[in-house]
N, C-alpha and C. Protein backbone atom coordinates (compact mmCIF):
# COMPACT_ATOMS: atom_id res chain seq x y z
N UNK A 1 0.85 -1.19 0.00
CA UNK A 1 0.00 0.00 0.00
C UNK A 1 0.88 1.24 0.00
N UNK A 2 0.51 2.02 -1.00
CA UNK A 2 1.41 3.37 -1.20
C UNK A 2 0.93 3.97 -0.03
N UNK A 3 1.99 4.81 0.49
CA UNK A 3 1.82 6.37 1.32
C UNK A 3 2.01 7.78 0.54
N UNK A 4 1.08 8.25 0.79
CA UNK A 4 0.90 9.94 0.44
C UNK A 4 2.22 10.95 1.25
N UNK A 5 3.03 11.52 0.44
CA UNK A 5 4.13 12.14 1.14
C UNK A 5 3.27 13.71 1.22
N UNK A 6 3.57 14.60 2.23
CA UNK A 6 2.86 15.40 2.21
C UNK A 6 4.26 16.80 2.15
N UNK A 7 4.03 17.40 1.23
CA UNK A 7 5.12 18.21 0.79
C UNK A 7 4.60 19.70 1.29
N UNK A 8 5.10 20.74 2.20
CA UNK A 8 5.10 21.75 2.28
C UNK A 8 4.81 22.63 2.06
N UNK A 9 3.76 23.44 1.42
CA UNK A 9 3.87 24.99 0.89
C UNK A 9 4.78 25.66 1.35
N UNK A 10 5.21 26.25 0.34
CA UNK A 10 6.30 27.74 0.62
C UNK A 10 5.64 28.88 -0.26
N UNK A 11 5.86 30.23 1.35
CA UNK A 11 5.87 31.23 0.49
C UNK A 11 5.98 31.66 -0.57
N UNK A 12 5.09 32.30 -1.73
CA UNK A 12 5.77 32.80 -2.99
C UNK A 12 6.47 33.41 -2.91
N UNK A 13 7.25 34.73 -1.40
CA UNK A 13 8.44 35.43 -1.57
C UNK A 13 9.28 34.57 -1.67
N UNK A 14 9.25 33.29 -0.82
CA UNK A 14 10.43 32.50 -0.62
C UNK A 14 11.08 31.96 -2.10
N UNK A 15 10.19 31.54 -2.92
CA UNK A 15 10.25 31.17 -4.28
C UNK A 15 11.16 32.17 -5.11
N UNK A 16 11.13 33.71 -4.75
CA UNK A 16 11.68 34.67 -5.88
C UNK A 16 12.77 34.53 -6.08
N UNK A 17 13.92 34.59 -6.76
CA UNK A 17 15.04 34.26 -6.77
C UNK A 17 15.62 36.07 -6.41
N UNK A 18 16.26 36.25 -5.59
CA UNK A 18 16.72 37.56 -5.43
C UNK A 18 18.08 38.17 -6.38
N UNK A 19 18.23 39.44 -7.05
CA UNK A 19 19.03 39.36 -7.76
C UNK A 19 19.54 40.85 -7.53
N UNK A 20 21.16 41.07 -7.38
CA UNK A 20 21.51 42.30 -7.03
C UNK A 20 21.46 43.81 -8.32
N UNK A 21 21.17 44.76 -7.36
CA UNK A 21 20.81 46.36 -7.53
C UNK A 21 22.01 46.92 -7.85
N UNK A 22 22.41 46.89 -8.92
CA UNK A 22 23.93 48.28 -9.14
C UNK A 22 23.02 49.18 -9.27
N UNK A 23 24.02 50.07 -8.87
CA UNK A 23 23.76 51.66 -8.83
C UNK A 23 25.07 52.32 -9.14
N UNK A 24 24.99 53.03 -9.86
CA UNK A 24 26.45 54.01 -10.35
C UNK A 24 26.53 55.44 -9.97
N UNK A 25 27.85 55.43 -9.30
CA UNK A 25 27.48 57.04 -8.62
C UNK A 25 28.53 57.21 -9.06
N UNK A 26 28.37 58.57 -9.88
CA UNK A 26 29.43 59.70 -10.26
C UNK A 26 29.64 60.93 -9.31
N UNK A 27 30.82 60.55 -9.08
CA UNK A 27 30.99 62.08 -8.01
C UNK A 27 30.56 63.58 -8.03
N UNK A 28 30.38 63.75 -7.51
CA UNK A 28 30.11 65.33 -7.86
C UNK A 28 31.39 65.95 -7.43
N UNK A 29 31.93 66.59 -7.96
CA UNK A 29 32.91 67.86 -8.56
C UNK A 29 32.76 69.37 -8.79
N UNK A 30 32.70 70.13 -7.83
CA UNK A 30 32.38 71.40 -7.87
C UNK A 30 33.51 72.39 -8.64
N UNK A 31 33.52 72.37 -9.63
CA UNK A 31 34.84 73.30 -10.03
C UNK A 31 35.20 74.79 -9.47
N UNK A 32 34.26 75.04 -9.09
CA UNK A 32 34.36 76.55 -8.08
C UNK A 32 35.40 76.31 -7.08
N UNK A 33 34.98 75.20 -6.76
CA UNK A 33 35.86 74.47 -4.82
C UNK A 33 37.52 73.87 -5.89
N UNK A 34 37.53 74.19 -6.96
CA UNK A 34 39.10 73.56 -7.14
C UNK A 34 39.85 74.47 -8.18
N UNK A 35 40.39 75.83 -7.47
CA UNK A 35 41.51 76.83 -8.16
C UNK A 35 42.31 76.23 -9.01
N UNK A 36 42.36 76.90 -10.46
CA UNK A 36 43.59 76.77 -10.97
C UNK A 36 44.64 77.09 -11.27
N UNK A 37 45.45 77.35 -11.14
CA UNK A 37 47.13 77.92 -10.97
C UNK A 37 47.13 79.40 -11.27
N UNK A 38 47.24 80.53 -10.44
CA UNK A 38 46.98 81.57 -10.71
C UNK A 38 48.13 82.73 -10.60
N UNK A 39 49.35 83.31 -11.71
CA UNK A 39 48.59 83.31 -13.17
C UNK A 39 49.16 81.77 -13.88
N UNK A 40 48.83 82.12 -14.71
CA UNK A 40 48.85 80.50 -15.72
C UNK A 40 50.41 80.16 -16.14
N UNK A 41 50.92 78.55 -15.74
CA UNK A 41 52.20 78.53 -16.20
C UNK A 41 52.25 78.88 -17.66
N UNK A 42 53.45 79.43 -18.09
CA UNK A 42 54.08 79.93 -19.29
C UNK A 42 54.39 78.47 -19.76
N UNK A 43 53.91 77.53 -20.19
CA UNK A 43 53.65 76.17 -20.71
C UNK A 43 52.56 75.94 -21.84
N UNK A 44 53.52 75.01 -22.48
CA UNK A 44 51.99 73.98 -23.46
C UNK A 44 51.85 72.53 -22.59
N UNK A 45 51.20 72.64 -21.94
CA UNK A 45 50.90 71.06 -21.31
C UNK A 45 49.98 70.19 -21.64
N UNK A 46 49.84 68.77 -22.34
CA UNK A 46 49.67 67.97 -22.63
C UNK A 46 49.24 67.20 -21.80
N UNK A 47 47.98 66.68 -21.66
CA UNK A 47 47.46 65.40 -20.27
C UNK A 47 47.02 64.17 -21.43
N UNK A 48 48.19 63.41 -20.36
CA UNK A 48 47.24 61.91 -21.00
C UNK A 48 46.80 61.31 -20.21
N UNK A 49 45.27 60.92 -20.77
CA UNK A 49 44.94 60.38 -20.13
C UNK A 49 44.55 58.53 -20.53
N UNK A 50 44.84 58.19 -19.55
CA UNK A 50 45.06 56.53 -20.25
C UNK A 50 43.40 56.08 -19.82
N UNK A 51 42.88 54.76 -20.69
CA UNK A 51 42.31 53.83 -20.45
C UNK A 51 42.05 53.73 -19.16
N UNK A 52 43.08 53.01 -18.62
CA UNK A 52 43.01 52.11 -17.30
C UNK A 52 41.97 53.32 -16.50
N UNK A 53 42.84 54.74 -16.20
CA UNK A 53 42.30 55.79 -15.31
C UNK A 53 41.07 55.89 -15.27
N UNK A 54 40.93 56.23 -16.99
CA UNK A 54 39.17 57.02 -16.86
C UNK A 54 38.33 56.02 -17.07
N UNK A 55 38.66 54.69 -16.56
CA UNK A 55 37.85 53.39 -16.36
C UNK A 55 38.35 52.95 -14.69
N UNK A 56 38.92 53.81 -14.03
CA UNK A 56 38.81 53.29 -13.06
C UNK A 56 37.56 53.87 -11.63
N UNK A 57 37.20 52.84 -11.40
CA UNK A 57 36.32 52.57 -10.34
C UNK A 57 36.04 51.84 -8.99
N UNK A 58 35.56 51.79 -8.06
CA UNK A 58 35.14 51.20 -6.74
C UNK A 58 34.23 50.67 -6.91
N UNK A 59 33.96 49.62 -6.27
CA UNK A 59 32.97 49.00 -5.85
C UNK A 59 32.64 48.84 -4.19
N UNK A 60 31.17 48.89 -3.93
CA UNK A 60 31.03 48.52 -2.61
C UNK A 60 29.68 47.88 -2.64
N UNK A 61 29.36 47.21 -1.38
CA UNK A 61 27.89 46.26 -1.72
C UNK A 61 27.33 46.33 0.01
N UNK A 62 26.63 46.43 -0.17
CA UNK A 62 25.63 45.75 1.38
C UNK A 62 24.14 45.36 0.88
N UNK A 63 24.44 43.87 1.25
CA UNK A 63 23.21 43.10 1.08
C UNK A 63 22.98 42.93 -0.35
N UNK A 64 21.93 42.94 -0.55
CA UNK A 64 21.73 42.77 -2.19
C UNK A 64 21.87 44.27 -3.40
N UNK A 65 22.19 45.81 -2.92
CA UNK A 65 22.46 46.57 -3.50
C UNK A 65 24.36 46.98 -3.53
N UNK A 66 24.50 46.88 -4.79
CA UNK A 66 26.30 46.85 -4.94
C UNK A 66 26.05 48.67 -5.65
N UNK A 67 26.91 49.52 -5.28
CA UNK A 67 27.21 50.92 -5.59
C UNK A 67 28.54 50.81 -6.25
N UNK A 68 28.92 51.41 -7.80
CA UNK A 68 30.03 51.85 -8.56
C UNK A 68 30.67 53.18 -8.81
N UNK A 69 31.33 53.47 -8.08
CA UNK A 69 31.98 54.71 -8.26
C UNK A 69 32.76 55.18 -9.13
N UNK A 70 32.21 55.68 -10.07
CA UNK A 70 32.82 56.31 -11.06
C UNK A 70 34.20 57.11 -11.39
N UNK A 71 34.96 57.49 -10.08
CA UNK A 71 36.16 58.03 -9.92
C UNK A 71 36.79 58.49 -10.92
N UNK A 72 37.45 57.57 -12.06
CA UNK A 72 38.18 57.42 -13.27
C UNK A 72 37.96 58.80 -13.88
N UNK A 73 36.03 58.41 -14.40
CA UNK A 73 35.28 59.07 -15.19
C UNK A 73 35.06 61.27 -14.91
N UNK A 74 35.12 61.11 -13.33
CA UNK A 74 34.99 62.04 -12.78
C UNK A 74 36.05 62.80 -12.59
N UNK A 75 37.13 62.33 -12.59
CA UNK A 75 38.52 62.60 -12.22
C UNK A 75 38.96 63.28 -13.66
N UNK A 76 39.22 63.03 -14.99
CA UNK A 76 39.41 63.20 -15.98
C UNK A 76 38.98 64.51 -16.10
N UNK A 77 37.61 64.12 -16.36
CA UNK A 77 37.10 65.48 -16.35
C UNK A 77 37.22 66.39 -15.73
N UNK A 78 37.49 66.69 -14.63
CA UNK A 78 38.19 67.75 -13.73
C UNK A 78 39.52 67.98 -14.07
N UNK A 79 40.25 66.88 -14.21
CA UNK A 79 41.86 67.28 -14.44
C UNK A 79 41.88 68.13 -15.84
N UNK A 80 40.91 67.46 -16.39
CA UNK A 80 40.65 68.47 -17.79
C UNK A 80 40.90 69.91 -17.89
N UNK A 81 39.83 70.02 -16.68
CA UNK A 81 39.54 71.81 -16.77
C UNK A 81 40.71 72.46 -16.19
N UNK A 82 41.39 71.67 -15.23
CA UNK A 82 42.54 72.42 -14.62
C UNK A 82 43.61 72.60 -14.73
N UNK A 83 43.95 71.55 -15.89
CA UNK A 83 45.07 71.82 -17.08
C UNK A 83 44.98 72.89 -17.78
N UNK A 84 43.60 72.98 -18.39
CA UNK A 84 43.51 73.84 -19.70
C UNK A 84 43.30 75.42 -18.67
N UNK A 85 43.07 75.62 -17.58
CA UNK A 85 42.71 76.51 -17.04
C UNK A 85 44.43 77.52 -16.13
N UNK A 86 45.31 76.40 -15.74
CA UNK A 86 46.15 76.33 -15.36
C UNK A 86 47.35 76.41 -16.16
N UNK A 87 47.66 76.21 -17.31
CA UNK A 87 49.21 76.82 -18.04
C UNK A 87 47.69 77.54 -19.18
N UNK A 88 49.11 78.34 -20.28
CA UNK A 88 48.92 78.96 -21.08
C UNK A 88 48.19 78.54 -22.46
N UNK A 89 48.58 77.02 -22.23
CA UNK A 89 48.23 76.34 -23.30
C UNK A 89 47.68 74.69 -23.06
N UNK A 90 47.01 74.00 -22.65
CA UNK A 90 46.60 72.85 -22.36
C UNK A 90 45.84 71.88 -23.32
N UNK A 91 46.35 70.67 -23.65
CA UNK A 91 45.61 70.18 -24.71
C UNK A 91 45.77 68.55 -23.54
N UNK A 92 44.79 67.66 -24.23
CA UNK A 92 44.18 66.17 -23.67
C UNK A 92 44.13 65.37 -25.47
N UNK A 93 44.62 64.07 -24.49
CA UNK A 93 44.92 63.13 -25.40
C UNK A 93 44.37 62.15 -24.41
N UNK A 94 43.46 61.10 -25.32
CA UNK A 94 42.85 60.01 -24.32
C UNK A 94 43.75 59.13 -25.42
N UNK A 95 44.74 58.16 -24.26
CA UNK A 95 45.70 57.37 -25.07
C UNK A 95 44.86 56.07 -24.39
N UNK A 96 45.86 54.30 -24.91
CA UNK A 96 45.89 53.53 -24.41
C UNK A 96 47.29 53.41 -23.27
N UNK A 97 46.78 52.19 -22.30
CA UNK A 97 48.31 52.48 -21.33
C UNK A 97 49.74 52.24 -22.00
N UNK A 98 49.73 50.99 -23.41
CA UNK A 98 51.21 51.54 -23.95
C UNK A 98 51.16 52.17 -24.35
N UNK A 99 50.36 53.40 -25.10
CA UNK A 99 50.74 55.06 -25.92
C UNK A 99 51.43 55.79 -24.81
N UNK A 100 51.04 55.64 -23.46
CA UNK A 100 51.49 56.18 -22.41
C UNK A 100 52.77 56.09 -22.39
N UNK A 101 53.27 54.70 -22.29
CA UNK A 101 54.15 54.22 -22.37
C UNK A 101 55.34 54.66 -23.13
N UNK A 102 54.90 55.19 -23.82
CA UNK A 102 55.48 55.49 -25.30
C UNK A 102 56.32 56.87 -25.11
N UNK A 103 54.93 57.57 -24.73
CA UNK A 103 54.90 59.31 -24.48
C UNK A 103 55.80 59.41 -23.89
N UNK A 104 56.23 58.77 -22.55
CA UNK A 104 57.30 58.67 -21.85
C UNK A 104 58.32 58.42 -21.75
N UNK A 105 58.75 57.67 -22.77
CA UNK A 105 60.07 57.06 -22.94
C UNK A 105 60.72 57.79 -24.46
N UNK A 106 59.87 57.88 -25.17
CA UNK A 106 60.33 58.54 -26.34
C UNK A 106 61.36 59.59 -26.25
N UNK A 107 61.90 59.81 -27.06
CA UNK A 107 62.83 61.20 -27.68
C UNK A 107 61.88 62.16 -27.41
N UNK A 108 62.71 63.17 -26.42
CA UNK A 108 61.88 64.57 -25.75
C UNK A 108 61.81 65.31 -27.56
N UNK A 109 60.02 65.49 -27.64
CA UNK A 109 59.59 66.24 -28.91
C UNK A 109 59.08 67.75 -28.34
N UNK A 110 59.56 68.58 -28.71
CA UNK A 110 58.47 69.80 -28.20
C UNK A 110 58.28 70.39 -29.15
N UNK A 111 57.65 69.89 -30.19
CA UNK A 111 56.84 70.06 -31.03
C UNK A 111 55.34 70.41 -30.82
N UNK A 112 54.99 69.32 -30.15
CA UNK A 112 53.99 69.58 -29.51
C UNK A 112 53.12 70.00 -28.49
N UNK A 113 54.60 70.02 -27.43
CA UNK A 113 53.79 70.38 -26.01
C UNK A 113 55.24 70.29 -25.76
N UNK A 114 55.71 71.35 -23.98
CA UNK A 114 56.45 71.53 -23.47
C UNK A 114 56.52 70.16 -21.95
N UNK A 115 55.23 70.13 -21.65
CA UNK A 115 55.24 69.44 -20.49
C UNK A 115 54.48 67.85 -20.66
N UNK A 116 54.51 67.09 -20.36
CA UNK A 116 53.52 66.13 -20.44
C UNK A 116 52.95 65.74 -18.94
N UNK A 117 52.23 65.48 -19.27
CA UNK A 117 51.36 65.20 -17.55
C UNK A 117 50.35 64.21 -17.60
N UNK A 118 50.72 63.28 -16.82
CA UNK A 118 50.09 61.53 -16.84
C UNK A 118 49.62 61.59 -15.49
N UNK A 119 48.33 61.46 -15.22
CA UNK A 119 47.70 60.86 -13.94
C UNK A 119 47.74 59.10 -13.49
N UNK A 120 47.99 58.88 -12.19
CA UNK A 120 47.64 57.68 -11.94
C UNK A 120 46.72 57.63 -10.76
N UNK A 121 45.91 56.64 -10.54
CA UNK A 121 45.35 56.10 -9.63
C UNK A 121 46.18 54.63 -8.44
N UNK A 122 46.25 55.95 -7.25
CA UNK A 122 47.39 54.62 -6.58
C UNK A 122 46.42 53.95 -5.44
N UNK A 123 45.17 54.47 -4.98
CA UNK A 123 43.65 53.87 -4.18
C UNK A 123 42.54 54.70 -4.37
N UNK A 124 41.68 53.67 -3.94
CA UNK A 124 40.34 54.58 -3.55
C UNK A 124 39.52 53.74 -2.51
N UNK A 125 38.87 54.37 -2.21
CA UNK A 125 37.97 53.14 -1.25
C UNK A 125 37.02 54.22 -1.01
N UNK A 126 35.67 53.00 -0.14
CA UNK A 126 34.30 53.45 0.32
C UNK A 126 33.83 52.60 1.96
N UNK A 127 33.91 53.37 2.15
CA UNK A 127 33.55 52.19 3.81
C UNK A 127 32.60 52.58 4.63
N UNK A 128 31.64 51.92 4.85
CA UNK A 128 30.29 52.65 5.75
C UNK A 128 30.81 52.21 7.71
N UNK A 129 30.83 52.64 8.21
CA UNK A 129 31.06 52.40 9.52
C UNK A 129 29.95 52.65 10.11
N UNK A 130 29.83 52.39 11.46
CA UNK A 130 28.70 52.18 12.01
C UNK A 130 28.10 53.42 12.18
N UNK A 131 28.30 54.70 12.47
CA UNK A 131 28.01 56.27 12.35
C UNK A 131 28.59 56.87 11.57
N UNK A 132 29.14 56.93 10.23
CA UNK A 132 29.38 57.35 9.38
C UNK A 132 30.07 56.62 8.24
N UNK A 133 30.50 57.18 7.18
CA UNK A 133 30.99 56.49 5.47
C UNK A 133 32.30 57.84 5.33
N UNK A 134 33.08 57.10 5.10
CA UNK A 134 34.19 57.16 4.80
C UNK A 134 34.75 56.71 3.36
N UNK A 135 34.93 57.90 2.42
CA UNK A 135 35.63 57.72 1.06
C UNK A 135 36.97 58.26 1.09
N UNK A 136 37.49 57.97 0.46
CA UNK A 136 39.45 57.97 0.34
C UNK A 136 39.75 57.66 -0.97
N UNK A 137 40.70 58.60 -1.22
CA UNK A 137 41.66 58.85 -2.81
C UNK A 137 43.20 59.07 -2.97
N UNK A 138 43.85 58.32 -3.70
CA UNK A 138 45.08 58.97 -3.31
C UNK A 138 45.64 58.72 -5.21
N UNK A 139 45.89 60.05 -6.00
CA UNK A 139 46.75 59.89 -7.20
C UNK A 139 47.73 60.37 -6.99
N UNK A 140 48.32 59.79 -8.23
CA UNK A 140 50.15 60.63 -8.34
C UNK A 140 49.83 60.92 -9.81
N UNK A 141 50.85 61.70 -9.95
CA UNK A 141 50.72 63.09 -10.92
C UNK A 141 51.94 63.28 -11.71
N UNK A 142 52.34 62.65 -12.73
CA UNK A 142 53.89 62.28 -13.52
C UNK A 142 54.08 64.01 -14.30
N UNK A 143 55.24 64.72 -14.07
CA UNK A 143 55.02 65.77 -15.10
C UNK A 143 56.63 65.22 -16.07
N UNK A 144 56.63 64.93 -16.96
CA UNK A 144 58.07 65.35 -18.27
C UNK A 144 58.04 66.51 -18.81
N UNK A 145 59.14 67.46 -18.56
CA UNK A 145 59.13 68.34 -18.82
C UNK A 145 60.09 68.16 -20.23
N UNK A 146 59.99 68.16 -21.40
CA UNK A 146 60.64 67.95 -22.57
C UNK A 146 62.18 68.51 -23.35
N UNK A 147 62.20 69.77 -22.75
CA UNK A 147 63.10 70.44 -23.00
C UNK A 147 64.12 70.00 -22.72
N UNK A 148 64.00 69.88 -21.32
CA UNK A 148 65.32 69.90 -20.28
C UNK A 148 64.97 67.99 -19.89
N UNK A 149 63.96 67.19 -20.28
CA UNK A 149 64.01 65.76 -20.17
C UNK A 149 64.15 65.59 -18.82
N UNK A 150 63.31 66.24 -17.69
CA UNK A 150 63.28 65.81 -16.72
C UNK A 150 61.70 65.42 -15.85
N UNK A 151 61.40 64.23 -15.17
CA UNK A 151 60.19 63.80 -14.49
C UNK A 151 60.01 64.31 -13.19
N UNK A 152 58.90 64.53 -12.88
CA UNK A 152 58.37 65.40 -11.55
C UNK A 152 57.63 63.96 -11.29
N UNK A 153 57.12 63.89 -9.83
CA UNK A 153 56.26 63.27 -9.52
C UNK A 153 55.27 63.34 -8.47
N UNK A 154 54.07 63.92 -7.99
CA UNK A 154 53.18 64.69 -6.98
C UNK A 154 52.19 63.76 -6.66
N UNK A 155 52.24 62.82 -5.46
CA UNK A 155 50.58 62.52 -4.98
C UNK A 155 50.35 63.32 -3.81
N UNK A 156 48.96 63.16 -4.31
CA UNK A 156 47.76 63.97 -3.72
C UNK A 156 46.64 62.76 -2.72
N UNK A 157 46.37 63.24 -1.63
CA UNK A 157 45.18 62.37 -1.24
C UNK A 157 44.31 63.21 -0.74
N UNK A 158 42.88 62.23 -0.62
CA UNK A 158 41.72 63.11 0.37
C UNK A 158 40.75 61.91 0.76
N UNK A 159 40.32 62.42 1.92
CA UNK A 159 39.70 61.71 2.93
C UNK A 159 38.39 62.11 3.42
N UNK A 160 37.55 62.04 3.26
CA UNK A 160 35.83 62.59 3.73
C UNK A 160 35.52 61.51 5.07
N UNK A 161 34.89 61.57 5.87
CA UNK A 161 33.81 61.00 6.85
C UNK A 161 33.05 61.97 7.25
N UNK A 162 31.51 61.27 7.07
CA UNK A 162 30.64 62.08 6.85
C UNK A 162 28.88 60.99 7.25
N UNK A 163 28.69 61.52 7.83
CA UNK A 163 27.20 60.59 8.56
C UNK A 163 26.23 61.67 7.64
N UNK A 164 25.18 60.89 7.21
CA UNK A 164 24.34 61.41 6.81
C UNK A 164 24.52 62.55 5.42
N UNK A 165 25.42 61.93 4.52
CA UNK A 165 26.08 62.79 2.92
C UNK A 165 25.19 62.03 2.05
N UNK A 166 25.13 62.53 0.57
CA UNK A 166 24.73 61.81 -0.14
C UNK A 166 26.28 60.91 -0.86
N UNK A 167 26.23 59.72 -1.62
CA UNK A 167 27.28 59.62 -2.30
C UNK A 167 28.01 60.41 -3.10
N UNK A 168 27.43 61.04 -3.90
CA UNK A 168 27.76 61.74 -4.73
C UNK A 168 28.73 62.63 -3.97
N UNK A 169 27.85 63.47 -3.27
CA UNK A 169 28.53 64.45 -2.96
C UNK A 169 30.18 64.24 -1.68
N UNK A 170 30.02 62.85 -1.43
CA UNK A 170 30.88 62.27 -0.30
C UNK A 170 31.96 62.26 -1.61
N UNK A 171 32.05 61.54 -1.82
CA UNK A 171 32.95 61.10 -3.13
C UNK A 171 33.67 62.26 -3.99
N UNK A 172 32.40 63.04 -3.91
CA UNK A 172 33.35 63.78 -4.69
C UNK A 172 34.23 65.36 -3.99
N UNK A 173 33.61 65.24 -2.59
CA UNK A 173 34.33 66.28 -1.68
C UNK A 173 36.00 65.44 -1.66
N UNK A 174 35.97 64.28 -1.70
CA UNK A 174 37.23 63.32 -1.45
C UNK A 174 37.65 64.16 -2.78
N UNK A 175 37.52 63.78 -4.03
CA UNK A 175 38.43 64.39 -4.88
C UNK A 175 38.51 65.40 -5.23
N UNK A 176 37.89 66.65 -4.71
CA UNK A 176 37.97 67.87 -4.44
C UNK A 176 39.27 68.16 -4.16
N UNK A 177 39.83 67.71 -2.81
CA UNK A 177 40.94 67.74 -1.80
C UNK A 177 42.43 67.30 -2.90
N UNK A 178 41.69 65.97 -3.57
CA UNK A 178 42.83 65.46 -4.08
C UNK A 178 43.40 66.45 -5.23
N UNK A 179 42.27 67.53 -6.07
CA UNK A 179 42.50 68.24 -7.03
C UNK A 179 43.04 69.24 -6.51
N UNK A 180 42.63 69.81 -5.43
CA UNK A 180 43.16 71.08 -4.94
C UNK A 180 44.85 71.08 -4.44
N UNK A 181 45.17 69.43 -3.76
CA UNK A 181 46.57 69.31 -3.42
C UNK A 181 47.40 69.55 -4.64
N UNK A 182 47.09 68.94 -5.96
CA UNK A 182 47.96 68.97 -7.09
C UNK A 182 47.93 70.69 -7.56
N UNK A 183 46.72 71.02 -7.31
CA UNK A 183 47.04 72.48 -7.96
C UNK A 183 47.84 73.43 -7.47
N UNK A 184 48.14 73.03 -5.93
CA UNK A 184 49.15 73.24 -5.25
C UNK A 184 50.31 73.17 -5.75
N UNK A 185 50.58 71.72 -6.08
CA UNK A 185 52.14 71.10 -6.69
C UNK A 185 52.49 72.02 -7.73
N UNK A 186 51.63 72.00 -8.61
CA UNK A 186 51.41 72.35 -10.03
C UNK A 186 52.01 73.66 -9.83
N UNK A 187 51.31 74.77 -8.82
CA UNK A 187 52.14 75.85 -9.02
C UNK A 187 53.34 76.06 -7.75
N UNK A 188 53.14 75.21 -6.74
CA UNK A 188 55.23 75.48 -6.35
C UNK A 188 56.08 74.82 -6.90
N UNK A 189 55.74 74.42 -8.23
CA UNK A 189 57.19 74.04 -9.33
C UNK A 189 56.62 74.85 -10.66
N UNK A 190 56.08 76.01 -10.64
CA UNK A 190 55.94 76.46 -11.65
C UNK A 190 57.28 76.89 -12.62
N UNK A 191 58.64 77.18 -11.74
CA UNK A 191 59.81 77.38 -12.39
C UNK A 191 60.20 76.11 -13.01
N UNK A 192 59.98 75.16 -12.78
CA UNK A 192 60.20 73.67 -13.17
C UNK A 192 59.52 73.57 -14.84
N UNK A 193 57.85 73.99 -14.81
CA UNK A 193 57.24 73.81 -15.61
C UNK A 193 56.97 74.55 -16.71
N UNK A 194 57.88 75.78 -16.26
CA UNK A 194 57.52 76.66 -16.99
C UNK A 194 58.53 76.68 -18.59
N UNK A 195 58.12 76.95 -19.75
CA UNK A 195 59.41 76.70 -20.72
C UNK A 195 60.26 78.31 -20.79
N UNK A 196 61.62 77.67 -20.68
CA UNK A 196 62.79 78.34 -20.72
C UNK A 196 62.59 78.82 -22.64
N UNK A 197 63.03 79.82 -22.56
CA UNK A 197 63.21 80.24 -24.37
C UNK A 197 64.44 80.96 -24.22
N UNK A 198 65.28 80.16 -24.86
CA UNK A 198 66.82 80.84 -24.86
C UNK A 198 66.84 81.63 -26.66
N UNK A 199 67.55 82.39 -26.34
CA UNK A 199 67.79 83.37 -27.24
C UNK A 199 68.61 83.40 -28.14
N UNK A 200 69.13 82.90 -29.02
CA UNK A 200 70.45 82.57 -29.57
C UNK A 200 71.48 83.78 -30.26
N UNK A 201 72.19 84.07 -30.22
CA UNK A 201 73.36 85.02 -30.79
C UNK A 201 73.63 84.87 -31.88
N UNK A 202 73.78 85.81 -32.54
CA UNK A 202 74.18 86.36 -33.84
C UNK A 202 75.43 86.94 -33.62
């Protein structure tokens, strides 16, 4: 004689298969809050910017919603304005990381530009603590100066904790700090960066 197995109902929530929430947060960047070199180096400066950078990002997750921080994307664009705002002459090149490679090692050309200037990304992070979130940045800042064939090198960091911020605006007070340190650098080696024009004799 068969027996009847008697099988369980389950909840239909229990049934849903749960599946995670990205969310992409781009920093906010106030360009008002980040001076640029004032007056403007006597330079043509050149930014490259590589791949890797303006694709670099954070991740953080709690529970089933994961948040992407756009950093890379946000960062670029600021260094943008403060190049072109900051020497006399500023131009952007979005390379790959060997064109970078390249830029750097090559036979000093100043043909085109006097200075070259390569950003890197050396951290970032996002951390919620139990009364507040904590974001952190730290780049370095390559300058070749062409003429004279010599490398500078400047990191910058910044640090926010902050209870009750939005992301955006957490994130991007962090690279606020980090832009404002370099604009610093940028102009106490302005004699560094600036191009020499020698005069030649007749």
């Amino acid at each position: 004689m068969s027996r009847a197995t008697r099988v369980p109902w389950l909840p239909v929530s229990m049934l849903i298969v749960t599946t995670a929430c990205m969310h992409n947060v781009m920093p906010k960047i106030t360009p008002a809050k980040v001076p640029s070199v004032e007056p403007r180096i006597e330079s043509r400066a050149l930014l490259l910017l590589s791949a890797s950078f303006e694709q670099y990002g954070i991740q953080e997750s709690n529970g089933i919603h994961k948040w992407r921080y756009h950093y890379g994307e946000a960062m670029a664009a600021a260094l943008t304005d403060l190049v072109t705002q900051s020497f006399t002459q500023g131009d952007v090149r979005h390379v790959s990381d060997a064109e970078v490679l390249q830029w750097l090692t090559a036979a000093p050309d100043t043909s085109l530009a006097d200075v070259l200037l390569v950003p890197y990304f050396e951290k970032g992070g996002q951390t919620d603590r139990v009364f507040d979130t904590v974001a952190e940045a730290r780049l370095r800042l390559d300058a070749r100066t062409l003429a004279a064939n010599l490398t500078y090198s400047w990191a910058a960091q910044g640090r926010t904790a902050r209870a009750l911020s939005s992301r955006k605006g957490l994130t991007g007070n962090t690279l606020e700090q980090v832009l404002r340190a370099l604009s610093d650098s940028l102009s106490a080696h302005r004699s560094e960066l600036k191009v020499v024009h020698v005069m030649s004799s007749r």
